[in-house]
Protein backbone atom coordinates (compact mmCIF):
# COMPACT_ATOMS: atom_id res chain seq x y z
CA UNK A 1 75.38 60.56 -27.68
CA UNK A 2 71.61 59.01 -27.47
CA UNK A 3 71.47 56.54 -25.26
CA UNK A 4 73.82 55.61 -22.30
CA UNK A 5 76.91 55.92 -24.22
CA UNK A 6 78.77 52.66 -22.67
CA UNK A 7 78.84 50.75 -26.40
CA UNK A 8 80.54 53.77 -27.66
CA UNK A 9 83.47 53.87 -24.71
CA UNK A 10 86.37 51.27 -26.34
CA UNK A 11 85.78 53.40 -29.61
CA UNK A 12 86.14 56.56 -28.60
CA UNK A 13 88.93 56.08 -25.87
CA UNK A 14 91.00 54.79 -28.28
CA UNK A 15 90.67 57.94 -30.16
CA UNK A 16 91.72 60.15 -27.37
CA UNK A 17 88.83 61.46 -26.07
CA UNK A 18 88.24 62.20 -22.79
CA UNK A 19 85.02 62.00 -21.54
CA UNK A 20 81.85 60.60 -23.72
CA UNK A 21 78.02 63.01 -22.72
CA UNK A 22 74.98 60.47 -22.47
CA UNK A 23 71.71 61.52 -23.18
CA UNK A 24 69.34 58.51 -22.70
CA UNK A 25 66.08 60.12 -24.08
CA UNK A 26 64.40 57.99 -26.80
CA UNK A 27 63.49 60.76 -28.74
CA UNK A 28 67.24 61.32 -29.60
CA UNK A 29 67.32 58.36 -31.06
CA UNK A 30 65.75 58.73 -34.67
CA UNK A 31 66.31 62.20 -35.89
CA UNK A 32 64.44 65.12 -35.38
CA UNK A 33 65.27 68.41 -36.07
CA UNK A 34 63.26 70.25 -33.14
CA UNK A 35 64.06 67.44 -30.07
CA UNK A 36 67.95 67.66 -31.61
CA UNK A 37 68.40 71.54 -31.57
CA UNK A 38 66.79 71.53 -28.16
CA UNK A 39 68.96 68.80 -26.83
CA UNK A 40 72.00 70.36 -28.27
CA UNK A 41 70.86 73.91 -27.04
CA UNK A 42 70.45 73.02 -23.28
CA UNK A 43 74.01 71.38 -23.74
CA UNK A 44 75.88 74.30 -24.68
CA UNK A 45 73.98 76.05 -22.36
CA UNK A 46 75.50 73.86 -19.21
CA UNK A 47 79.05 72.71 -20.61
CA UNK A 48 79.69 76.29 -22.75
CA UNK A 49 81.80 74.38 -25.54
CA UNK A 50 84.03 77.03 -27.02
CA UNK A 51 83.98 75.02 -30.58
CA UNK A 52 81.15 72.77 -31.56
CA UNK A 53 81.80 70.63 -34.28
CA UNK A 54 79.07 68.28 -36.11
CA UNK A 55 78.90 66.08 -39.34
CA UNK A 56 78.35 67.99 -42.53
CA UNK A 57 75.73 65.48 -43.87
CA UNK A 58 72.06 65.46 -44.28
CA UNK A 59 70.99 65.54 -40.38
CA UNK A 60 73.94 67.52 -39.37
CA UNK A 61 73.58 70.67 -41.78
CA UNK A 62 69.79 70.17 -41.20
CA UNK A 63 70.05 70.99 -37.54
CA UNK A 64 73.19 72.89 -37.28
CA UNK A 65 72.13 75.76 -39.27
CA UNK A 66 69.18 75.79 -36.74
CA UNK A 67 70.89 75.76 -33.67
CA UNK A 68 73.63 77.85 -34.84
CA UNK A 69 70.76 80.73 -35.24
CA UNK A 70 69.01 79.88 -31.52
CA UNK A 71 72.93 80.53 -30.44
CA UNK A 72 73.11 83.55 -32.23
CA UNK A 73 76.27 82.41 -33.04
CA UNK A 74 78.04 82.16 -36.90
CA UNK A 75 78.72 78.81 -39.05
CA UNK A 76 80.89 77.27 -40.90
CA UNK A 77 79.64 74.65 -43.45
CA UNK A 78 81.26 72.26 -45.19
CA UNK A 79 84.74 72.91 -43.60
CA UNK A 80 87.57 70.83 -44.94
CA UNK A 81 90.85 72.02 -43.11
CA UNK A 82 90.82 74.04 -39.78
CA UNK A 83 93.71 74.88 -37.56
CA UNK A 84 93.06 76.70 -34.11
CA UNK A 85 95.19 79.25 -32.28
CA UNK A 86 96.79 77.79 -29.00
CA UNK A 87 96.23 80.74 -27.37
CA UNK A 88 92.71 83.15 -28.33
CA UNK A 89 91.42 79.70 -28.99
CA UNK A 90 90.07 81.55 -32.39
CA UNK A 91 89.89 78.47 -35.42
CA UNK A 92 90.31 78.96 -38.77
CA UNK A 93 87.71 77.14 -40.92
CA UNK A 94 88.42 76.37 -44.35
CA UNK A 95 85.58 75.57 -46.58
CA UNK A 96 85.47 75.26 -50.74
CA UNK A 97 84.43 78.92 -52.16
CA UNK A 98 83.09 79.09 -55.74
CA UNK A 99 85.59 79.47 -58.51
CA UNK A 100 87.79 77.23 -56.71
CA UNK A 101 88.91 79.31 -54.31
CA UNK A 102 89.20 78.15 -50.56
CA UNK A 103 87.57 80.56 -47.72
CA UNK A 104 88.83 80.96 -44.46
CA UNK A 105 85.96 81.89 -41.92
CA UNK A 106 86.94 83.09 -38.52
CA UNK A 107 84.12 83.87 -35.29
CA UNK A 108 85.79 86.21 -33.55
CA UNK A 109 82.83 87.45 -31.18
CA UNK A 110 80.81 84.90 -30.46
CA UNK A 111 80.73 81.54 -29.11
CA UNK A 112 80.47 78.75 -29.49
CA UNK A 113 82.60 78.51 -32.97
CA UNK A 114 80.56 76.08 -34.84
CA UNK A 115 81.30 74.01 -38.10
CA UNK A 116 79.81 71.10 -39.77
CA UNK A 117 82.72 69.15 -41.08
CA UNK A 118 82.88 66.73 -44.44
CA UNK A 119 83.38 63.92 -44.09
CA UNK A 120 86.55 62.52 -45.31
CA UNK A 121 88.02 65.48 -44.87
CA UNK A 122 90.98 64.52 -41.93
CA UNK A 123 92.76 61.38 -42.08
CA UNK A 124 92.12 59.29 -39.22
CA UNK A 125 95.01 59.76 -36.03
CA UNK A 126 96.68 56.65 -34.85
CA UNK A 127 94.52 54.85 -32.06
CA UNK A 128 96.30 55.95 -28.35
CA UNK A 129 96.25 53.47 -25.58
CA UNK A 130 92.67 52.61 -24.70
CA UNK A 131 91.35 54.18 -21.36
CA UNK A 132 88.50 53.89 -18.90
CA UNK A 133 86.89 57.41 -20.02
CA UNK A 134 83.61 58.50 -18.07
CA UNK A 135 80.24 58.71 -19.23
CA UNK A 136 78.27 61.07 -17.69
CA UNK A 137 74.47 60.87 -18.09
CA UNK A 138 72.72 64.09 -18.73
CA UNK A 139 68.91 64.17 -18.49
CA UNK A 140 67.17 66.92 -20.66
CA UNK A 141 63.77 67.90 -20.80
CA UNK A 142 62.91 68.01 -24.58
CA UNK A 143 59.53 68.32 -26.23
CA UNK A 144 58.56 66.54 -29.60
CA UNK A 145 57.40 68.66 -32.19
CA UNK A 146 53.61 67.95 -32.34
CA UNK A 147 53.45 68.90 -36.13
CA UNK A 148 55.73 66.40 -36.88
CA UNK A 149 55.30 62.82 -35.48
CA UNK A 150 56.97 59.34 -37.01
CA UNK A 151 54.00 57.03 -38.10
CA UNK A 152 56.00 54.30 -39.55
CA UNK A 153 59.38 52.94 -40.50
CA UNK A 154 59.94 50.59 -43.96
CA UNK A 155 63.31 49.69 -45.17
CA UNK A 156 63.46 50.19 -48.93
CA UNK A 157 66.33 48.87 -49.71
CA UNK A 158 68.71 45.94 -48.39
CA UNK A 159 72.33 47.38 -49.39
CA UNK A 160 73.69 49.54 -46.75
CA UNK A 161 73.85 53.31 -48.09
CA UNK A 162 76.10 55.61 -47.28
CA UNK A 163 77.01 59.80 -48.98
CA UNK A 164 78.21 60.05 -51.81
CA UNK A 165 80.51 62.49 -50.52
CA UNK A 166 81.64 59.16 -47.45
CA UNK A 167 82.23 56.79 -50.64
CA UNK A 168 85.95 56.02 -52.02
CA UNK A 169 84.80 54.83 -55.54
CA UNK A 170 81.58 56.28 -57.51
CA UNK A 171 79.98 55.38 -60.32
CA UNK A 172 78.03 57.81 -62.45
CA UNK A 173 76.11 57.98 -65.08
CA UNK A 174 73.63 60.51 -66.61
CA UNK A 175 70.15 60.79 -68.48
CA UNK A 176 71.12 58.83 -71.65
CA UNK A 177 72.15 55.69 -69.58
CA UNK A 178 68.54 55.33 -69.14
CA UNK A 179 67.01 52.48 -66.80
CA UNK A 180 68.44 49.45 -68.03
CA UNK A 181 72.11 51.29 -68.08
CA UNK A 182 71.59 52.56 -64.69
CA UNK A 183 70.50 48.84 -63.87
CA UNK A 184 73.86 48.01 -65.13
CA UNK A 185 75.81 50.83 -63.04
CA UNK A 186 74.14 49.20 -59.47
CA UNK A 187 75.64 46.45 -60.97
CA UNK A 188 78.68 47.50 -61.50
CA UNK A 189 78.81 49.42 -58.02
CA UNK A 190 78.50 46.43 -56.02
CA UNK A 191 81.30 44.89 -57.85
CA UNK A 192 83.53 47.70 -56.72
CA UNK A 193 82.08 48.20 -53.72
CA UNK A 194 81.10 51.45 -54.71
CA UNK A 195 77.97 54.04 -54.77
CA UNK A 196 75.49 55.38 -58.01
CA UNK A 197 76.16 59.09 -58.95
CA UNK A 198 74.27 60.50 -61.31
CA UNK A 199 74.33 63.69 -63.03
């Protein structure tokens, strides 16, 4: 995590994990790709994760694919079932293959196992017994990309906006639904609480 990690403690106790990695570095804290895939580099460099598993949305395919190739190790995106043998350690991913199939992708010789993961795609364990887990702060040197640099920040819109692929009810419409129907379809979204899809 960016920052000191302490608002995220309650949260992630109750979900059984054990220990909660702080980076307080305030480049961490909007995303780049360059200051992310060093930050994550140096960390599997000191704790040697044998699976490394990040969000399968915009940022997290952006820079996994990245640090997956400074790892030299292979990836897994878009996994949607995994299961992991108790004793090589060696996961199965399971990611949609075209034609409908499903594709089972194993990294038998290299480590860490990486995957970016959909979201959605597990079901959300019942919450264990909160505990007081340690946060243990982790100071990184990482250097800004100088070709890139943030010059501002404006917030477009004032709906919260999440993936498609995070949303429980989407409404879609395509090119002959024009402006004023797609004016109606934000509409309707917000009644249902749900997202615009478009074709």
């Amino acid at each position: 995590l960016g920052g000191n990690g302490e608002n995220f403690k309650k949260e992630l106790s109750a979900f059984g994990a054990d220990e909660i990695i702080a980076v307080p570095f305030a480049e961490l804290e909007n995303y780049q790709n360059a200051a992310y895939v060093q930050a994550f580099y140096q960390l599997v460099q000191m704790e040697r994760p044998d699976v490394l598993m990040l969000p399968a949305n915009e940022e997290g395919k952006d820079f996994a694919a990245a640090l997956a190739a400074r790892l030299k190790t292979g990836i897994t995106a878009n996994c949607i079932a995994l299961d992991a043998d108790k004793e090589t350690g060696l996961v199965s991913w399971q990611m949609p293959a075209p034609g409908g199939l499903m594709a089972t992708i194993l990294c038998e010789k290299t480590r860490p196992q990486m995957a970016t993961v959909c979201a959605g795609a597990f079901s959300e364990s019942a919450q264990i017994a909160e505990k007081d887990i340690p946060v243990r702060i982790i100071g990184l040197t990482v250097e800004t990309d100088g070709r890139v640099r943030r010059q501002s920040v404006t917030e477009e819109l004032s709906e919260k906006l999440i993936g498609l692929e995070e949303a429980e009810v989407v409404v879609a419409g395509g090119r002959g639904a024009g402006k004023e129907g797609f004016a109606l379809l934000h509409e309707l979204a917000q009644l249902l609480n749900a997202q615009v899809g478009a074709s």
